[in-house]
C-alpha atoms as a PDB file:
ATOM      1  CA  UNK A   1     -30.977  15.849  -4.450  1.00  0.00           C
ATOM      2  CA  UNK A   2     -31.341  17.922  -1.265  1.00  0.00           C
ATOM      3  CA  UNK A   3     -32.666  15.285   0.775  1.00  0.00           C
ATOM      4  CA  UNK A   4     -29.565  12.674  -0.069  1.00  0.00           C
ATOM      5  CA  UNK A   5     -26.779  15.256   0.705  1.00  0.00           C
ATOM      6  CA  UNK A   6     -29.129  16.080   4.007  1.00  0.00           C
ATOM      7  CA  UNK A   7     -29.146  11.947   4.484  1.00  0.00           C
ATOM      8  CA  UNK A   8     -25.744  11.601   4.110  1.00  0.00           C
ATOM      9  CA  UNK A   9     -24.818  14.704   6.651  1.00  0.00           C
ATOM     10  CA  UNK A  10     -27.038  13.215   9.058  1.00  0.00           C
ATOM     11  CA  UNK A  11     -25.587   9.945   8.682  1.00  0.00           C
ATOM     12  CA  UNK A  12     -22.137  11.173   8.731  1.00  0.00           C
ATOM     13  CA  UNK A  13     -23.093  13.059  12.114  1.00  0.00           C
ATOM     14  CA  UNK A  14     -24.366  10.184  13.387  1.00  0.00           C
ATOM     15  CA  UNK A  15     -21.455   7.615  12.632  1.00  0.00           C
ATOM     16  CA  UNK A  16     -18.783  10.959  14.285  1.00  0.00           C
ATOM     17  CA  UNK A  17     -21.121  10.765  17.149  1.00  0.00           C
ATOM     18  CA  UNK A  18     -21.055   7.140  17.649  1.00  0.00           C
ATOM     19  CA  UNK A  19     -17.430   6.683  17.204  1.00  0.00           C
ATOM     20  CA  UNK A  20     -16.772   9.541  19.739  1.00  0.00           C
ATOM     21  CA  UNK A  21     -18.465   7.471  21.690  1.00  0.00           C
ATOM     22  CA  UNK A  22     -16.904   3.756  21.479  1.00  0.00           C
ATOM     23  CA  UNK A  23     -13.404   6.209  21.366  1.00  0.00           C
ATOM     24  CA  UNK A  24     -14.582   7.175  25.302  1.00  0.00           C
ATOM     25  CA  UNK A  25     -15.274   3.701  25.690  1.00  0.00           C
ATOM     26  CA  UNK A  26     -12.391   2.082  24.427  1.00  0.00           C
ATOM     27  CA  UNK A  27     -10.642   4.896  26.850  1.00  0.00           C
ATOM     28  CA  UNK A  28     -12.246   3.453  29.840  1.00  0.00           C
ATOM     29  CA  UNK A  29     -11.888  -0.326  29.393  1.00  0.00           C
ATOM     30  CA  UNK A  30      -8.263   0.715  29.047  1.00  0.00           C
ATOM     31  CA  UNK A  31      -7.942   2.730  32.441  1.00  0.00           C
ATOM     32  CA  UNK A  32      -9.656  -0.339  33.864  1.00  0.00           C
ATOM     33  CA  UNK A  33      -7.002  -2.784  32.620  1.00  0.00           C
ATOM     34  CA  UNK A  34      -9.233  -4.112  29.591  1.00  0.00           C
ATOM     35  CA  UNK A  35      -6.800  -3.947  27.068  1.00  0.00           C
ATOM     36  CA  UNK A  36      -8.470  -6.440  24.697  1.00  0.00           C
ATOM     37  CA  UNK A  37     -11.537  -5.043  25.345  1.00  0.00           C
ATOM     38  CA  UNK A  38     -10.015  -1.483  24.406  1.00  0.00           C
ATOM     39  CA  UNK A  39      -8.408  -2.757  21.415  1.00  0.00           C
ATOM     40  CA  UNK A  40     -11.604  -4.539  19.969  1.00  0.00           C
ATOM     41  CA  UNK A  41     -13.117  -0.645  20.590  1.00  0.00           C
ATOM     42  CA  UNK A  42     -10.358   1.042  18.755  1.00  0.00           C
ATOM     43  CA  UNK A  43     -10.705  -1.764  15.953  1.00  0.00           C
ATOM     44  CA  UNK A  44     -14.458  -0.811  15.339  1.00  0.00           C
ATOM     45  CA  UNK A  45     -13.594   2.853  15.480  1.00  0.00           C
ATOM     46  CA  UNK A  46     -11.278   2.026  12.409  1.00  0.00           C
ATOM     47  CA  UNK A  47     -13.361  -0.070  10.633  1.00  0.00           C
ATOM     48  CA  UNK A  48     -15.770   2.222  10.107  1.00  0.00           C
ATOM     49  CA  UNK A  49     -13.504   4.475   7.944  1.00  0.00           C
ATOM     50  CA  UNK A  50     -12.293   6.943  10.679  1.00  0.00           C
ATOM     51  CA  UNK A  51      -8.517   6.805  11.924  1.00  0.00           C
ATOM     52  CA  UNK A  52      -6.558   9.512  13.690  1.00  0.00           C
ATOM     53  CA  UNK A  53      -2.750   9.778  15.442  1.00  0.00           C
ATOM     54  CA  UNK A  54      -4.871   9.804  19.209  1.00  0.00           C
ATOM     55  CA  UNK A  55      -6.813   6.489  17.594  1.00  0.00           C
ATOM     56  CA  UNK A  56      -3.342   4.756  16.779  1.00  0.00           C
ATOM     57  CA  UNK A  57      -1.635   6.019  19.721  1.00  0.00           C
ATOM     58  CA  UNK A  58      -4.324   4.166  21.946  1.00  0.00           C
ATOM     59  CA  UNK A  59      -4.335   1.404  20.311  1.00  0.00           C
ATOM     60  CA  UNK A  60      -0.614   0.609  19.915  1.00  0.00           C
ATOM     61  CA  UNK A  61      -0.563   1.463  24.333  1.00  0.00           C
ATOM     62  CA  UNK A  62      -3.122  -1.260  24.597  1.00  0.00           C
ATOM     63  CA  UNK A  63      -1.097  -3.659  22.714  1.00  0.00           C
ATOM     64  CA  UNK A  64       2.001  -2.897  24.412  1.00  0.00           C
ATOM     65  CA  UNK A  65       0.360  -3.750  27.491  1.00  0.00           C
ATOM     66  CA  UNK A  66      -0.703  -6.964  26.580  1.00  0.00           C
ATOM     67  CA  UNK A  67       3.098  -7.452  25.431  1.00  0.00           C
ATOM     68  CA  UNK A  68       2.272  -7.558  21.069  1.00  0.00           C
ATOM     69  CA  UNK A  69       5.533  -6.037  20.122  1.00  0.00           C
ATOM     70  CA  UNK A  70       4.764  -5.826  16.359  1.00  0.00           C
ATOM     71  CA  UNK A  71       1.250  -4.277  16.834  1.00  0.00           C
ATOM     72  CA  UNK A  72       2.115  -1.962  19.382  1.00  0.00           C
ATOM     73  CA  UNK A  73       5.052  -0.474  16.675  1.00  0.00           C
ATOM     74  CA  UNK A  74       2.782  -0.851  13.939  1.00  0.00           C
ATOM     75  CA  UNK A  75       0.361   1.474  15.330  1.00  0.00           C
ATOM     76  CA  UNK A  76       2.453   3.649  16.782  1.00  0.00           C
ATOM     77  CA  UNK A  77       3.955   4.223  13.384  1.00  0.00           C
ATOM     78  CA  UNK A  78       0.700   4.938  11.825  1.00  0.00           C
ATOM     79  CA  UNK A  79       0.018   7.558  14.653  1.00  0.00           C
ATOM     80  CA  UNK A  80       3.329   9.302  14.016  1.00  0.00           C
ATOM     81  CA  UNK A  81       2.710   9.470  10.246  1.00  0.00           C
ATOM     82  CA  UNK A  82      -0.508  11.751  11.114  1.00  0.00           C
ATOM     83  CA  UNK A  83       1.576  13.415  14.243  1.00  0.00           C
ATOM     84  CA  UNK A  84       4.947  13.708  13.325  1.00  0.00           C
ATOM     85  CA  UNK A  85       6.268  15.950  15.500  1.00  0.00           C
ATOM     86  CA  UNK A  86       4.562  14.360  18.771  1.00  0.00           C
ATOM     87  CA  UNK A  87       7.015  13.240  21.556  1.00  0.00           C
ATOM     88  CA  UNK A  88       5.144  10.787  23.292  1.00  0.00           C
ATOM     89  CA  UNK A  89       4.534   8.963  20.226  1.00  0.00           C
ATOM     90  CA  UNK A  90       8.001   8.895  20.009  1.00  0.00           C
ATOM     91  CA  UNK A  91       9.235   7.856  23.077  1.00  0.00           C
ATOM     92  CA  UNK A  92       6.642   5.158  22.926  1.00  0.00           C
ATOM     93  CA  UNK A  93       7.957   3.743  19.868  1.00  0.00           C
ATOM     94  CA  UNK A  94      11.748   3.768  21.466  1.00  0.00           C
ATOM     95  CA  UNK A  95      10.177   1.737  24.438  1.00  0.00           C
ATOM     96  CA  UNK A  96       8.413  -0.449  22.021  1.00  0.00           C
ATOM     97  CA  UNK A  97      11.481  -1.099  19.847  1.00  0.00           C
ATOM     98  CA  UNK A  98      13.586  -1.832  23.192  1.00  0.00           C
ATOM     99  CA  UNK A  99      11.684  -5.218  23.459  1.00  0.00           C
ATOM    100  CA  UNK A 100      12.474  -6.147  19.779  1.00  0.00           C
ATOM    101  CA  UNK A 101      15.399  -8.521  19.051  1.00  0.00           C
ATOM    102  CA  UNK A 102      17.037  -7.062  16.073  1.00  0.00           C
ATOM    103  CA  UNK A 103      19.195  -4.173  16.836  1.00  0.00           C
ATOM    104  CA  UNK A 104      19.169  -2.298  13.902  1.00  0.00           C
ATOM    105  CA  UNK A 105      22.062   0.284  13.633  1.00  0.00           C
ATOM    106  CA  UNK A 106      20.878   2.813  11.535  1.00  0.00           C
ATOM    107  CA  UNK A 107      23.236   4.505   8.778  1.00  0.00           C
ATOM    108  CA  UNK A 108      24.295   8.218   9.544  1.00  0.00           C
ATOM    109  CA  UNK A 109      22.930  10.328   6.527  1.00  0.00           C
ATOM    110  CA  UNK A 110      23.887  13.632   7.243  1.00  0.00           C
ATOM    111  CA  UNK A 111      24.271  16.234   5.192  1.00  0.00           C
ATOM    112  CA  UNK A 112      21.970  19.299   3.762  1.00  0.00           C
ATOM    113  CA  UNK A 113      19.663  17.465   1.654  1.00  0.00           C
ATOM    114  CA  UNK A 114      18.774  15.133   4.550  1.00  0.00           C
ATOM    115  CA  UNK A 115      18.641  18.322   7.040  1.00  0.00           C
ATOM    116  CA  UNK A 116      15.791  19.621   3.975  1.00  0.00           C
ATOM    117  CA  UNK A 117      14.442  15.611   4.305  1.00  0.00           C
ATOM    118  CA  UNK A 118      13.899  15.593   8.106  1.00  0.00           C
ATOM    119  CA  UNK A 119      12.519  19.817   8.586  1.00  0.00           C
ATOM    120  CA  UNK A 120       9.798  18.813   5.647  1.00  0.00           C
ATOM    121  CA  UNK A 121       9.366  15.420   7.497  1.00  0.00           C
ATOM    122  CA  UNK A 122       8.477  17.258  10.611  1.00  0.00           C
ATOM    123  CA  UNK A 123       5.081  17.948   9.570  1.00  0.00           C
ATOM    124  CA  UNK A 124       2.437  16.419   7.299  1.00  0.00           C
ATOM    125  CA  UNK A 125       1.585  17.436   3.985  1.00  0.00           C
ATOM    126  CA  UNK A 126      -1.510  18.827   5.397  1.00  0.00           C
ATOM    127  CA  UNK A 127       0.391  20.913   8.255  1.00  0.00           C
ATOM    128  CA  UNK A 128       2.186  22.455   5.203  1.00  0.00           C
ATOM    129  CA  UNK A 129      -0.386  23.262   3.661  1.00  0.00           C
ATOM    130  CA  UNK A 130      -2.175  24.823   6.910  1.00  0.00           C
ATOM    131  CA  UNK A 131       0.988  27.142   7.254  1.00  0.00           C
ATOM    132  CA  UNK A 132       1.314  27.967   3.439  1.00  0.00           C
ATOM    133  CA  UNK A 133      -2.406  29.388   3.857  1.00  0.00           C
ATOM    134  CA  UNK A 134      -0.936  31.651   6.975  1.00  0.00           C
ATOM    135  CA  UNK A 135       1.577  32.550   5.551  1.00  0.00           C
ATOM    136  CA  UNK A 136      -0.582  33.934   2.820  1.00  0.00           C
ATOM    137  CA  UNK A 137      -3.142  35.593   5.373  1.00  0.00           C
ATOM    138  CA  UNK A 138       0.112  36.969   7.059  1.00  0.00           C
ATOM    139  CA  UNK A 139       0.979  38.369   3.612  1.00  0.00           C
ATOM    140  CA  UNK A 140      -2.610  39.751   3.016  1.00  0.00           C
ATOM    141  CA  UNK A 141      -2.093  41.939   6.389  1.00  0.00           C
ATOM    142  CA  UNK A 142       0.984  43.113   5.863  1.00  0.00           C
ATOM    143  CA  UNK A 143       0.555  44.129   2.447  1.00  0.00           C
ATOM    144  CA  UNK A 144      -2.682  46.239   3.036  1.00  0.00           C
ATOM    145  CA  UNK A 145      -0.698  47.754   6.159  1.00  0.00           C
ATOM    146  CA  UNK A 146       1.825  48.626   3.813  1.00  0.00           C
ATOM    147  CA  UNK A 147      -0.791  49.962   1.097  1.00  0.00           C
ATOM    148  CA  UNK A 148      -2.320  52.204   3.829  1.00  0.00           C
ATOM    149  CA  UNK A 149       0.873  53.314   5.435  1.00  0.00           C
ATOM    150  CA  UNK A 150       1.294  57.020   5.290  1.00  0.00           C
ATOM    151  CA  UNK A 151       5.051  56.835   6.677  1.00  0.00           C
ATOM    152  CA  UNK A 152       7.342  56.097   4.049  1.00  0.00           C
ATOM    153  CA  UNK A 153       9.608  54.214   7.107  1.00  0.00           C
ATOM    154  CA  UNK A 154       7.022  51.803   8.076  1.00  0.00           C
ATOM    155  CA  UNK A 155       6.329  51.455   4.626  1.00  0.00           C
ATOM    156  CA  UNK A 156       9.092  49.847   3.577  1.00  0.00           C
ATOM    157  CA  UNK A 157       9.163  47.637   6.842  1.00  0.00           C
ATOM    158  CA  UNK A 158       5.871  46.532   6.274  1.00  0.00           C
ATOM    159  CA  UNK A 159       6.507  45.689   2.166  1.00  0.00           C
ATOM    160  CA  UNK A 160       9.855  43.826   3.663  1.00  0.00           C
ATOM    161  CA  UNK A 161       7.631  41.829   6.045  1.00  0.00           C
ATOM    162  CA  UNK A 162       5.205  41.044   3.247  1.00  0.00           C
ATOM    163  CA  UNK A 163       7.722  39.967   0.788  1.00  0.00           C
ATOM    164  CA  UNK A 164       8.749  37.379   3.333  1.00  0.00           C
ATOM    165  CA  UNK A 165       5.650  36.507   4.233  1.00  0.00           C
ATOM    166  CA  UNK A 166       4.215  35.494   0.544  1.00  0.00           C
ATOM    167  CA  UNK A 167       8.350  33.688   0.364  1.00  0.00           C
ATOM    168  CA  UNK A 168       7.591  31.692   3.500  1.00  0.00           C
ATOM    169  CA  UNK A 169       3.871  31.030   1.704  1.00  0.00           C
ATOM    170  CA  UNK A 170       5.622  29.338  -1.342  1.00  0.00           C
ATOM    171  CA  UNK A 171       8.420  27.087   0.691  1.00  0.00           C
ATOM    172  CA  UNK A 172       5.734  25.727   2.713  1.00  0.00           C
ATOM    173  CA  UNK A 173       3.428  25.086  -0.384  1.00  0.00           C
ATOM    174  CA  UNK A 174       6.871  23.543  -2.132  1.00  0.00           C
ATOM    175  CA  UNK A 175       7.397  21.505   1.164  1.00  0.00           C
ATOM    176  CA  UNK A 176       3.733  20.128   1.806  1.00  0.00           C
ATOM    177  CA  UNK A 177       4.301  18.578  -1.954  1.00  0.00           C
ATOM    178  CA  UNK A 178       7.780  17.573  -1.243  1.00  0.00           C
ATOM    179  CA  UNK A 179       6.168  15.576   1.748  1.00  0.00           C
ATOM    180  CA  UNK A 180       3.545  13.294  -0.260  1.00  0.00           C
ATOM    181  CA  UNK A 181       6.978  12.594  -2.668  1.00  0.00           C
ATOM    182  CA  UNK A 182       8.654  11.554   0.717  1.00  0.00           C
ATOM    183  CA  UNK A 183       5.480   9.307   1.535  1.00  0.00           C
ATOM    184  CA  UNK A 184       5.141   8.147  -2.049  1.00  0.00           C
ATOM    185  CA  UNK A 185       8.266   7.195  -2.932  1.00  0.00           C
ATOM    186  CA  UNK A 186       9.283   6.223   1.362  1.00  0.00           C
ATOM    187  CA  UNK A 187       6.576   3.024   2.014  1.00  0.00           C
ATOM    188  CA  UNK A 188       7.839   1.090   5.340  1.00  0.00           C
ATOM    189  CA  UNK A 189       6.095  -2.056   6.696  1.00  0.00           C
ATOM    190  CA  UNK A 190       6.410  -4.248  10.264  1.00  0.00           C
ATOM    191  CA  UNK A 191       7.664  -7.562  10.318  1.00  0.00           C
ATOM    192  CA  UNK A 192       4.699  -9.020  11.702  1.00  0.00           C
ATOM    193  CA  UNK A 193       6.199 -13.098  12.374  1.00  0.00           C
ATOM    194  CA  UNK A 194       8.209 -14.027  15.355  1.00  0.00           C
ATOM    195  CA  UNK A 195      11.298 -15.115  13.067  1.00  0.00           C
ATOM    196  CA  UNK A 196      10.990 -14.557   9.347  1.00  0.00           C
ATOM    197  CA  UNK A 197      13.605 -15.163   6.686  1.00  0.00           C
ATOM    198  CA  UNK A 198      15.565 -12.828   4.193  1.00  0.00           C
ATOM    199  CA  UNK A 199      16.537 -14.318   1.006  1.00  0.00           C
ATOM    200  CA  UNK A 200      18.910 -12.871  -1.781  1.00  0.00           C
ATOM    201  CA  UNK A 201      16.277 -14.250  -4.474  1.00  0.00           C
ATOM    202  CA  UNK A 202      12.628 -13.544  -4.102  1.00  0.00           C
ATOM    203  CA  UNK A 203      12.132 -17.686  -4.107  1.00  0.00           C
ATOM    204  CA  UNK A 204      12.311 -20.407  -1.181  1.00  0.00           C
ATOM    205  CA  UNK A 205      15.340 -21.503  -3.479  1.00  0.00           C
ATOM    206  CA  UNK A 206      17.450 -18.103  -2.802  1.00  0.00           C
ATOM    207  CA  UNK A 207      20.187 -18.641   0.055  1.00  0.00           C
ATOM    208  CA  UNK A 208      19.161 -17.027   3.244  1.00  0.00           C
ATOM    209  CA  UNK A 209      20.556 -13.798   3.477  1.00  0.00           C
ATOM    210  CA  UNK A 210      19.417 -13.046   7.304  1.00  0.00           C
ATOM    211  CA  UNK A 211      17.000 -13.256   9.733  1.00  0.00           C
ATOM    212  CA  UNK A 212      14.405 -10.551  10.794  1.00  0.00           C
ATOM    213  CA  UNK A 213      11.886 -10.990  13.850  1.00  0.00           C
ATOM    214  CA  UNK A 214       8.792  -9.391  15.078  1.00  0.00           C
ATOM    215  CA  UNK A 215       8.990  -5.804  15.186  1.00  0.00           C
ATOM    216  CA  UNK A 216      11.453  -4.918  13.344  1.00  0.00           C
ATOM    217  CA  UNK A 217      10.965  -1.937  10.769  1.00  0.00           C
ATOM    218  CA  UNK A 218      12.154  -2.063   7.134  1.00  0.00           C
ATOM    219  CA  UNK A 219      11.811   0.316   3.714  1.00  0.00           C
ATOM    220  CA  UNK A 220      10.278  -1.812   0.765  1.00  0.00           C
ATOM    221  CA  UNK A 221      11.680  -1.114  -2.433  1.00  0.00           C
ATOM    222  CA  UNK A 222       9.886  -3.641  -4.400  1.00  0.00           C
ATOM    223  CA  UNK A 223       7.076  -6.424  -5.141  1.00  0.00           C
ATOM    224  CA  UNK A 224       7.724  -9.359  -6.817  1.00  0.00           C
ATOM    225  CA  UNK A 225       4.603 -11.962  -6.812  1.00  0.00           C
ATOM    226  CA  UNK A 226       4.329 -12.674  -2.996  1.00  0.00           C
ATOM    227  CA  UNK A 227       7.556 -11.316  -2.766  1.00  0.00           C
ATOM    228  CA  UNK A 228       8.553  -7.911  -1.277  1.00  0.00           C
ATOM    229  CA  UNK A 229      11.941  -6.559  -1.321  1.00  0.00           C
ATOM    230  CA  UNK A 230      12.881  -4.628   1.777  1.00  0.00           C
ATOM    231  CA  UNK A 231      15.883  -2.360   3.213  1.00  0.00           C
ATOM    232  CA  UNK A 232      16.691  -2.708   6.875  1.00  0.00           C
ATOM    233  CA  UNK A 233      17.748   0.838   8.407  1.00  0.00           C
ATOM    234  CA  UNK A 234      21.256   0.037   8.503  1.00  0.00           C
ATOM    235  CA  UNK A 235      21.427  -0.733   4.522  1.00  0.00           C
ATOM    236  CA  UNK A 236      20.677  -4.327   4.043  1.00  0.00           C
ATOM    237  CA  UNK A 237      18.470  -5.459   1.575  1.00  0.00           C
ATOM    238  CA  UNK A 238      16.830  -8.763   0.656  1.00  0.00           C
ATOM    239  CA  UNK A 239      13.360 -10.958  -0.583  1.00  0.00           C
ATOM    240  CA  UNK A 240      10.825 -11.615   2.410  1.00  0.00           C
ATOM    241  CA  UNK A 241       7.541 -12.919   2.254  1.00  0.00           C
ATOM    242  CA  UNK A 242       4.814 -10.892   1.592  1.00  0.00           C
ATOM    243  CA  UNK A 243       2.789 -13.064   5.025  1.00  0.00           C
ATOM    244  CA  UNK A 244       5.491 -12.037   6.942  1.00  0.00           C
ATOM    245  CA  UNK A 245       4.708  -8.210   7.054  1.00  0.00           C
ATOM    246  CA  UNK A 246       2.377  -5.572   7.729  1.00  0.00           C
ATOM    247  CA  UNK A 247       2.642  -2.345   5.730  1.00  0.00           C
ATOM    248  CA  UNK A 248       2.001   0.869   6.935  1.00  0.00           C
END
């Protein structure tokens, strides 16, 4: 039994190593101006099971070099969903949707529940969970400084401080499980085809509702057969082909 988990560490080892290096690669054929050649790099890298927000956000620069609006987005969606709360990724994706034709107005949702929706959206469930556990430390310290306190001020300062810390603990626990709801019940895809249709049916006998292109980003809501019903940003819904979009 020892020598198979051994095996599979070394071989685990081994495939981080060699990825690291096709990732430095991939990073040079891109300084040099090889963008396919970078791409087919960063393609390898993910088709051996390993993906990261750097690995997308690569990619999706290479592509948007060589002018492929809807895989430049795509991946630079996929990197944001790791890295929410990185600005170049960001800014990329505004530069990448400028070259899109749709011009997708997107509905103002304000309010406090969709403040709540965009602060827990500004990390990933992970991140939560990373602070939740600091929190808790923080809370450990604290309380044991309080324990130990002899001065019945800093006592009470350091129980106050502790009460907010093992607070903070349980928001961020509630919020890195409020943010796999959010991804569960929030799947987007890319419309993948230069021009694809939106019908009010999910059949090639439905009237055509509208017209999407390449690039554009849209909620799906449902799947019917090779159907998928999607929601455009500004409200509209309708039946597209499943061939005509990526998910991410």
């Amino acid at each position: 039994m020892k020598r198979i988990v051994y095996l599979l560490l070394f071989l685990s080892i081994s495939l981080f190593a060699q990825n690291e290096g096709t990732f430095e690669e991939a990073n040079e054929a891109y300084s040099n101006g090889n963008y396919e050649e970078a791409i087919d790099k960063y393609n390898k890298i993910l088709e051996s099971g390993e993906a990261s927000a750097a690995l997308y956000y690569n990619l999706g620069n290479a592509h948007y070099k060589l002018n492929h609006l809807a895989e430049s987005i795509y991946n630079y969606e996929k990197a944001l969903l790791r890295n929410p709360g990185d600005e170049d990724i960001k800014n990329n994706i505004k530069f990448a949707r400028n070259m899109a034709i749709d011009d997708i107005q997107e509905v103002d949702r304000s309010g406090f529940s969709e403040s709540v929706n965009n602060l827990i959206s500004t990390f990933t469930a992970n991140s939560w969970a990373t602070i939740a556990i600091i929190f808790c430390a923080l809370f450990a310290a604290f309380f044991l400084a309080y324990y130990f306190m002899q001065k019945p001020l800093l006592k009470r300062i350091f129980f106050g401080i502790s009460i907010v810390m093992v607070l903070c603990g349980f928001l961020s626990i509630y919020f890195a499980y409020a943010r796999e709801e959010i991804m569960e019940n929030n799947q987007y895809a890319i419309i993948f085809s230069e021009e694809a249709q939106v019908r009010n049916e999910p059949s090639l006998r439905g009237d055509e509702a509208f017209l999407l292109h390449e690039g554009t980003k849209a909620r799906v809501l449902e799947d019917y057969q090779e159907w998928v019903k999607i929601e455009l940003a500004n409200g509209n819904q309708g039946w597209i082909n499943k061939e005509n979009i990526k998910r991410l």
